[in-house]
C-alpha atoms as a PDB file:
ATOM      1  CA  UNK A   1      40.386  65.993  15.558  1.00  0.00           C
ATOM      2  CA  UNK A   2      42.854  63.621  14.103  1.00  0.00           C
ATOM      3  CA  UNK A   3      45.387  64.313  17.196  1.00  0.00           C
ATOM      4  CA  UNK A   4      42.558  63.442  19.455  1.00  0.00           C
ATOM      5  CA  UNK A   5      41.961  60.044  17.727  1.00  0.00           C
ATOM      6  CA  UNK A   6      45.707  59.309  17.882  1.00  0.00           C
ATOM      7  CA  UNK A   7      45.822  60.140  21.457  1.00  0.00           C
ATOM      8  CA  UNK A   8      43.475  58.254  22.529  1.00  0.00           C
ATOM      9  CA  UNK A   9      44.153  55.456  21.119  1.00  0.00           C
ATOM     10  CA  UNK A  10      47.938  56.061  21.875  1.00  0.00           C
ATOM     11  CA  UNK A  11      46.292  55.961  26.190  1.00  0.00           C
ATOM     12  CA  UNK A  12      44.105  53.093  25.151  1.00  0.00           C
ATOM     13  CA  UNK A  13      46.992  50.941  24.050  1.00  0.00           C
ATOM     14  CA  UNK A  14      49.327  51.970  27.090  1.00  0.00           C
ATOM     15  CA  UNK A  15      46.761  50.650  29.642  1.00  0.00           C
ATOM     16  CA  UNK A  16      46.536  47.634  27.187  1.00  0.00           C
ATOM     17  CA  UNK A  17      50.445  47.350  28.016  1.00  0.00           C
ATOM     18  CA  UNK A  18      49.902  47.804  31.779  1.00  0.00           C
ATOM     19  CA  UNK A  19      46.887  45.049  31.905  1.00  0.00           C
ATOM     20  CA  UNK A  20      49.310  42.748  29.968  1.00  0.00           C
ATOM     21  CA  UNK A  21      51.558  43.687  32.855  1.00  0.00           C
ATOM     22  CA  UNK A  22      49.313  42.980  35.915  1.00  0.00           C
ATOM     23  CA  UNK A  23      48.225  39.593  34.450  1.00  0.00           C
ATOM     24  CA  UNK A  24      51.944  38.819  34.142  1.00  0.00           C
ATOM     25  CA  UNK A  25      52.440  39.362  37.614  1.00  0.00           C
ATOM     26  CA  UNK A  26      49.250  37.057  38.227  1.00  0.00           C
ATOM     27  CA  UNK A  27      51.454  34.026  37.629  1.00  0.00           C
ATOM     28  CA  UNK A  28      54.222  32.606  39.774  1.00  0.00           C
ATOM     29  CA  UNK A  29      57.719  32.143  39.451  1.00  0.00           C
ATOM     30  CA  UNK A  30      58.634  29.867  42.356  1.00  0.00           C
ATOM     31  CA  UNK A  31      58.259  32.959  44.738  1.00  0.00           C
ATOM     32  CA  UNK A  32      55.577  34.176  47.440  1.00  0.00           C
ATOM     33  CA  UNK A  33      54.465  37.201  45.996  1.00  0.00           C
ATOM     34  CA  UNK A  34      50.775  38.912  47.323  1.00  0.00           C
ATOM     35  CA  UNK A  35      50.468  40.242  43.371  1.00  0.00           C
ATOM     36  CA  UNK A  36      49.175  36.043  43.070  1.00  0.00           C
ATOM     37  CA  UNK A  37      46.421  36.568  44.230  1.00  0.00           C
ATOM     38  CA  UNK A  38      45.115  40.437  42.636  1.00  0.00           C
ATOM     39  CA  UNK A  39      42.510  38.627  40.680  1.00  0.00           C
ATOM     40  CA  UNK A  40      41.585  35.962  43.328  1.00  0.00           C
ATOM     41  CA  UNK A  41      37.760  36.185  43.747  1.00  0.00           C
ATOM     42  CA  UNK A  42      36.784  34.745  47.181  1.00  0.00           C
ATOM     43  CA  UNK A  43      32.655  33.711  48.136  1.00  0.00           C
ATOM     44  CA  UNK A  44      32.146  36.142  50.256  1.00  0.00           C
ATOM     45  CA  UNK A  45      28.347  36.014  51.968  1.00  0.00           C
ATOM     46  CA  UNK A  46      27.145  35.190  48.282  1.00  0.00           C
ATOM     47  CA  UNK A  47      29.136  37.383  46.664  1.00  0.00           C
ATOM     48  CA  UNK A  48      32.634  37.382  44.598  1.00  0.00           C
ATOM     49  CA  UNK A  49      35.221  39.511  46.313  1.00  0.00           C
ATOM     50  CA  UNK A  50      38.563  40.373  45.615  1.00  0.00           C
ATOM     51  CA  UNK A  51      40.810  38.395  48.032  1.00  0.00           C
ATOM     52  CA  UNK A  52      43.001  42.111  48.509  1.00  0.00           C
ATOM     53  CA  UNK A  53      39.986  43.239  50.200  1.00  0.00           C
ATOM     54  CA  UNK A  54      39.499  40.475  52.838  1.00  0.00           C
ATOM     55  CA  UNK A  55      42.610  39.850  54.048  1.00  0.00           C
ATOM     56  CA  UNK A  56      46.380  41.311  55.033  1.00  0.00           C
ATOM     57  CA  UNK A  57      49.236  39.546  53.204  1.00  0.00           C
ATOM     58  CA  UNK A  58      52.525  38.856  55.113  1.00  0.00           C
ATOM     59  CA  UNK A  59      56.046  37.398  53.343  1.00  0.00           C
ATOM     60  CA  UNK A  60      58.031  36.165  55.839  1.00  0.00           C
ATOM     61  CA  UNK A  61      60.295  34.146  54.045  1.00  0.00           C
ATOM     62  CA  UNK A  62      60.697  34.129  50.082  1.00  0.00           C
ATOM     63  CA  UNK A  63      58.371  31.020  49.523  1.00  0.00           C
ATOM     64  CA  UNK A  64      56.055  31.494  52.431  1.00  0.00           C
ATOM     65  CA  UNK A  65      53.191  33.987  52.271  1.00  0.00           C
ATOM     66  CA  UNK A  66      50.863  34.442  55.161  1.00  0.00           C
ATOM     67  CA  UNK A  67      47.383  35.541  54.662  1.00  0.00           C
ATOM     68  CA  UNK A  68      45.334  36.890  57.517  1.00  0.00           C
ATOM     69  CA  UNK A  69      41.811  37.479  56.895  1.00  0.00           C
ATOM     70  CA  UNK A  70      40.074  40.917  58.751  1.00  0.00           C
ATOM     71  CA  UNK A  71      36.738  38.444  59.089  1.00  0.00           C
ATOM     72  CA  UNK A  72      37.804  35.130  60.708  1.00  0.00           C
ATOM     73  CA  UNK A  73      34.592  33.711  59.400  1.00  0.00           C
ATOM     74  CA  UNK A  74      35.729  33.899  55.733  1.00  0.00           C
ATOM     75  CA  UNK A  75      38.910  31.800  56.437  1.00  0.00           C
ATOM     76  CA  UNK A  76      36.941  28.652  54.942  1.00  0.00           C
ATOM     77  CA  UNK A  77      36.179  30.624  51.401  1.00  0.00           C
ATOM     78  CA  UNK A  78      39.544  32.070  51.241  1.00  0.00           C
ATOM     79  CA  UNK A  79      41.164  28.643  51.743  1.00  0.00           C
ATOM     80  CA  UNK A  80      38.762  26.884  48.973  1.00  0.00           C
ATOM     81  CA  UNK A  81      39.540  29.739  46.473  1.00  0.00           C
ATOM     82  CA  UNK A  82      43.419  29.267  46.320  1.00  0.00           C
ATOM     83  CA  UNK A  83      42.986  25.766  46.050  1.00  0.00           C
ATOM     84  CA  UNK A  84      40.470  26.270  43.092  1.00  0.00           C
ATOM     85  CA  UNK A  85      42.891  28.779  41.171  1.00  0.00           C
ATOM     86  CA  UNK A  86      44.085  26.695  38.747  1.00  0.00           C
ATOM     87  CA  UNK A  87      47.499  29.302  38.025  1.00  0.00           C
ATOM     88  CA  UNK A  88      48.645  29.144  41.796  1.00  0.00           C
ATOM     89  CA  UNK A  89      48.978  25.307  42.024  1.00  0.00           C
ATOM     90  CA  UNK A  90      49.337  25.545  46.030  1.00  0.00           C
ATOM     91  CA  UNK A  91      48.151  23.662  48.684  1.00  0.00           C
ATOM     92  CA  UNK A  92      47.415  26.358  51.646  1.00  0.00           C
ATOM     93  CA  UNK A  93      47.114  25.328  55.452  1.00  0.00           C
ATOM     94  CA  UNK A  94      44.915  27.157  58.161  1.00  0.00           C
ATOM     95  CA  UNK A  95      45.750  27.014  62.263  1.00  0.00           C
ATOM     96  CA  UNK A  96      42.045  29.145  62.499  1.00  0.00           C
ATOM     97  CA  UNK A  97      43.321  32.026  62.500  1.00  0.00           C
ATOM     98  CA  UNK A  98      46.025  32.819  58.880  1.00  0.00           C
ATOM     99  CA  UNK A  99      46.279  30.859  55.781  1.00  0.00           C
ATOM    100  CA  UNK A 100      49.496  30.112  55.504  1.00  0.00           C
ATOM    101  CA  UNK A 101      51.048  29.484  51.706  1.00  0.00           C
ATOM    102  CA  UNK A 102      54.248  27.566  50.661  1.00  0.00           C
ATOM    103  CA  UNK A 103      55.273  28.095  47.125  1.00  0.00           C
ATOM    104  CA  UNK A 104      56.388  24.734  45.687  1.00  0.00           C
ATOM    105  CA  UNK A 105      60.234  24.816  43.962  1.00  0.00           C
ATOM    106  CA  UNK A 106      58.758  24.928  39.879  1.00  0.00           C
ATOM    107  CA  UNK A 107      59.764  21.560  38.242  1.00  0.00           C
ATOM    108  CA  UNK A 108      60.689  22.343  34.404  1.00  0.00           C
ATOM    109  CA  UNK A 109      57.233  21.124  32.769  1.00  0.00           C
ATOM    110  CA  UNK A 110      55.205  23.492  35.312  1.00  0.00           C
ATOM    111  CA  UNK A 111      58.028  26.547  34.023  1.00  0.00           C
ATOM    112  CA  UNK A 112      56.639  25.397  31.017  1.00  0.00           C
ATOM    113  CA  UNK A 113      52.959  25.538  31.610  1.00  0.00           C
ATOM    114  CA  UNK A 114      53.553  29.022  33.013  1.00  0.00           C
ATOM    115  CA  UNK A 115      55.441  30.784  30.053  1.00  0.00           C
ATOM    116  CA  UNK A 116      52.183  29.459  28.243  1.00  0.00           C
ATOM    117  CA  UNK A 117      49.777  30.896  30.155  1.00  0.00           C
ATOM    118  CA  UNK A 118      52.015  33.980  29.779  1.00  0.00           C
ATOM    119  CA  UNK A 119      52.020  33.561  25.956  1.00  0.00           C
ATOM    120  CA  UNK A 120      48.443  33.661  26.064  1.00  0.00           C
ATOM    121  CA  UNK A 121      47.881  36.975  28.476  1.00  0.00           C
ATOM    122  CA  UNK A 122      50.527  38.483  25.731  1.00  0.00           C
ATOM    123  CA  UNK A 123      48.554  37.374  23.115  1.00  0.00           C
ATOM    124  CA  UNK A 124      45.267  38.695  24.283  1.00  0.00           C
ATOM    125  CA  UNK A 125      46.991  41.866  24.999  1.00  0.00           C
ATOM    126  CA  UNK A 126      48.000  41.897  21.347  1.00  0.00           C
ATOM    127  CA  UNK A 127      44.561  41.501  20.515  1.00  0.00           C
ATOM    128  CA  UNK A 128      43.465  44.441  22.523  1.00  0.00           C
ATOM    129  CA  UNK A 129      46.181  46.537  20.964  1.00  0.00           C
ATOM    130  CA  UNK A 130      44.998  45.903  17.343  1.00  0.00           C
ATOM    131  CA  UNK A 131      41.400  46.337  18.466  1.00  0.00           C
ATOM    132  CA  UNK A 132      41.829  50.045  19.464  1.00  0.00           C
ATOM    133  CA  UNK A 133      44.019  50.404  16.174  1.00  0.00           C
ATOM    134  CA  UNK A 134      41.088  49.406  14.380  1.00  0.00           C
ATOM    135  CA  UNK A 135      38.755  51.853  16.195  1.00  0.00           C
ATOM    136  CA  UNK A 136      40.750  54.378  15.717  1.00  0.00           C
ATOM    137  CA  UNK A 137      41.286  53.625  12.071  1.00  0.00           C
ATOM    138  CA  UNK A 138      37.567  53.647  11.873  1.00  0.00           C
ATOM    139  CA  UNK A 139      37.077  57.337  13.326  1.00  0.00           C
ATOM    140  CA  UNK A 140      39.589  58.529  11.015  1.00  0.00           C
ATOM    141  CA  UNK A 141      37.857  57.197   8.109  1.00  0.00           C
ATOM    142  CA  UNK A 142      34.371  58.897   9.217  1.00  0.00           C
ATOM    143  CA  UNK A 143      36.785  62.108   9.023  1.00  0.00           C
ATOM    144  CA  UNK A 144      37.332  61.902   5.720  1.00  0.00           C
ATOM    145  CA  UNK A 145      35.302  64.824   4.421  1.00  0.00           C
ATOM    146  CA  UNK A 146      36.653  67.213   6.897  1.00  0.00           C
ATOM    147  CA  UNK A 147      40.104  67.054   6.256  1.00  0.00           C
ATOM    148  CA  UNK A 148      42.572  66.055   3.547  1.00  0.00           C
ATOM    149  CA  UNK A 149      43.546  62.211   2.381  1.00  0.00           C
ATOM    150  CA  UNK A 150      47.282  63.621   2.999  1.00  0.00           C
ATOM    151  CA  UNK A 151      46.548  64.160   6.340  1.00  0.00           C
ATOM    152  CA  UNK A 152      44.776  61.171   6.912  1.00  0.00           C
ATOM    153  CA  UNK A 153      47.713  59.036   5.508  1.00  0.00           C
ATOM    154  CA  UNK A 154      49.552  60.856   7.727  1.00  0.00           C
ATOM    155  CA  UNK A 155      47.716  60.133  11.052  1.00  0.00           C
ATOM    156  CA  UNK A 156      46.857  56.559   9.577  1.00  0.00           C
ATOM    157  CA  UNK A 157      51.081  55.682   9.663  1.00  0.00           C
ATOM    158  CA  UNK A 158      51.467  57.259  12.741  1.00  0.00           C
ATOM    159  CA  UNK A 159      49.137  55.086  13.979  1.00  0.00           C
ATOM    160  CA  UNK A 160      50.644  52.222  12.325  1.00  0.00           C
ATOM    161  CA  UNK A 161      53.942  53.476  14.762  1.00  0.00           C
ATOM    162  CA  UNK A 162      52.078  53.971  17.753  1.00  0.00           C
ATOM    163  CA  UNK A 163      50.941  50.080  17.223  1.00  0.00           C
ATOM    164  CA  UNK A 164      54.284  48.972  16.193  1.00  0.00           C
ATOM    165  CA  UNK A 165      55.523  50.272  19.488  1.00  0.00           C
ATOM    166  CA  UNK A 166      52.557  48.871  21.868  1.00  0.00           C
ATOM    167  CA  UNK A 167      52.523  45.864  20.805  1.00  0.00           C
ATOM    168  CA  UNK A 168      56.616  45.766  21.452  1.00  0.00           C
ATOM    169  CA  UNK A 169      56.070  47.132  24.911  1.00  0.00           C
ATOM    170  CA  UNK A 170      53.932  43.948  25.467  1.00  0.00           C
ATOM    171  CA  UNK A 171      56.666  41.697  23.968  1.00  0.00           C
ATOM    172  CA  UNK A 172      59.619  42.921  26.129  1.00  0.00           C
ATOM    173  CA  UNK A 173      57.313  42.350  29.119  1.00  0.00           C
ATOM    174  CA  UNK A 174      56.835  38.522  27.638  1.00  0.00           C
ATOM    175  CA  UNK A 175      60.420  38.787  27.744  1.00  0.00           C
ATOM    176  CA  UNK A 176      61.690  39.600  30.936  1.00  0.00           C
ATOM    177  CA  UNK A 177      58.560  37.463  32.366  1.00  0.00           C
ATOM    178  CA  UNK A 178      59.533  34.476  30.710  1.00  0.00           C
ATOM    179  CA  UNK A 179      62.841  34.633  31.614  1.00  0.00           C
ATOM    180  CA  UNK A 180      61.798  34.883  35.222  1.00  0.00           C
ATOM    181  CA  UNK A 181      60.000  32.005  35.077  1.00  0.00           C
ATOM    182  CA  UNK A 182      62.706  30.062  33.094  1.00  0.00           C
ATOM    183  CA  UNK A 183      65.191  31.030  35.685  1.00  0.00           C
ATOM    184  CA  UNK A 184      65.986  28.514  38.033  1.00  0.00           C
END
């Protein structure tokens, strides 16, 4: 019982660490990239849709990215979302037919904006980490008549370790993102 606490909460806090991970990837560093624009929700007939699933994504060059949507019609919506994300901070162009994307060269105080918004995802990451800690501090405590306190100390510092260790898998993704971003 207690190993099934720890692992779960041990699989819990990994896909903490690979959300952290996608939401890094969410925010630019000076280069075309299609990850961008995973979470860009796009009005689709009424209804939000993931960007990913209306349109092909192209790279010709490092800072260019060409989007071309499967429904011609939605080229419009597609076009107003980017402009509404507020992390892109692009201005894309249409001919009818592809939205195409320059990314801008980052000046120093938008490098700076970014590694806070990256701050922030690690933070809430953090957050999530010590939540599932907590929950699975909780179900070991509703053990407590089944098994021994020594065993329960036991599985309560390895959890401590297993939360020591998530939440520095987030930080040495903060890491290498923010030096990304600081890189010029």
């Amino acid at each position: 019982m207690i190993s099934d606490v720890l692992a779960s909460a041990k699989e819990k806090m990994a896909q903490s660490i690979e959300v952290a991970k996608d939401d890094f990837q969410t925010v630019s560093a000076g280069r075309a990239n299609p990850a961008l624009f995973q979470r860009l929700n796009v009005e689709y007939y009424g209804t939000p849709t993931p960007l990913m699933q209306l349109a092909s994504f192209q790279q010709p060059e490092a800072r260019v990215l060409v989007i071309t949507p499967f429904d011609k019609s939605a080229l419009k919506e597609i076009e107003r979302a980017i402009v509404n994300a507020p992390h892109l901070g692009v201005t894309p162009s249409n001919d009818g037919q592809i939205v195409r994307i320059t990314m801008p060269e980052l000046t120093a105080e938008r490098r700076k904006d970014y590694v806070k918004i990256v701050k922030d995802k690690a933070e809430q990451a953090r957050v999530a980490i010590r939540n599932v800690r907590r929950q699975a501090m909780t179900d070991l405590d509703k053990l407590t008549g089944e098994v021994g306190d020594d065993e329960i100390a036991r599985a309560e510092k390895e959890l401590e370790q297993i939360t020591k260790q998530a939440i520095e898998g987030v930080d040495e993704a903060l890491k290498k993102k923010e030096a990304e971003l600081l890189e010029v």
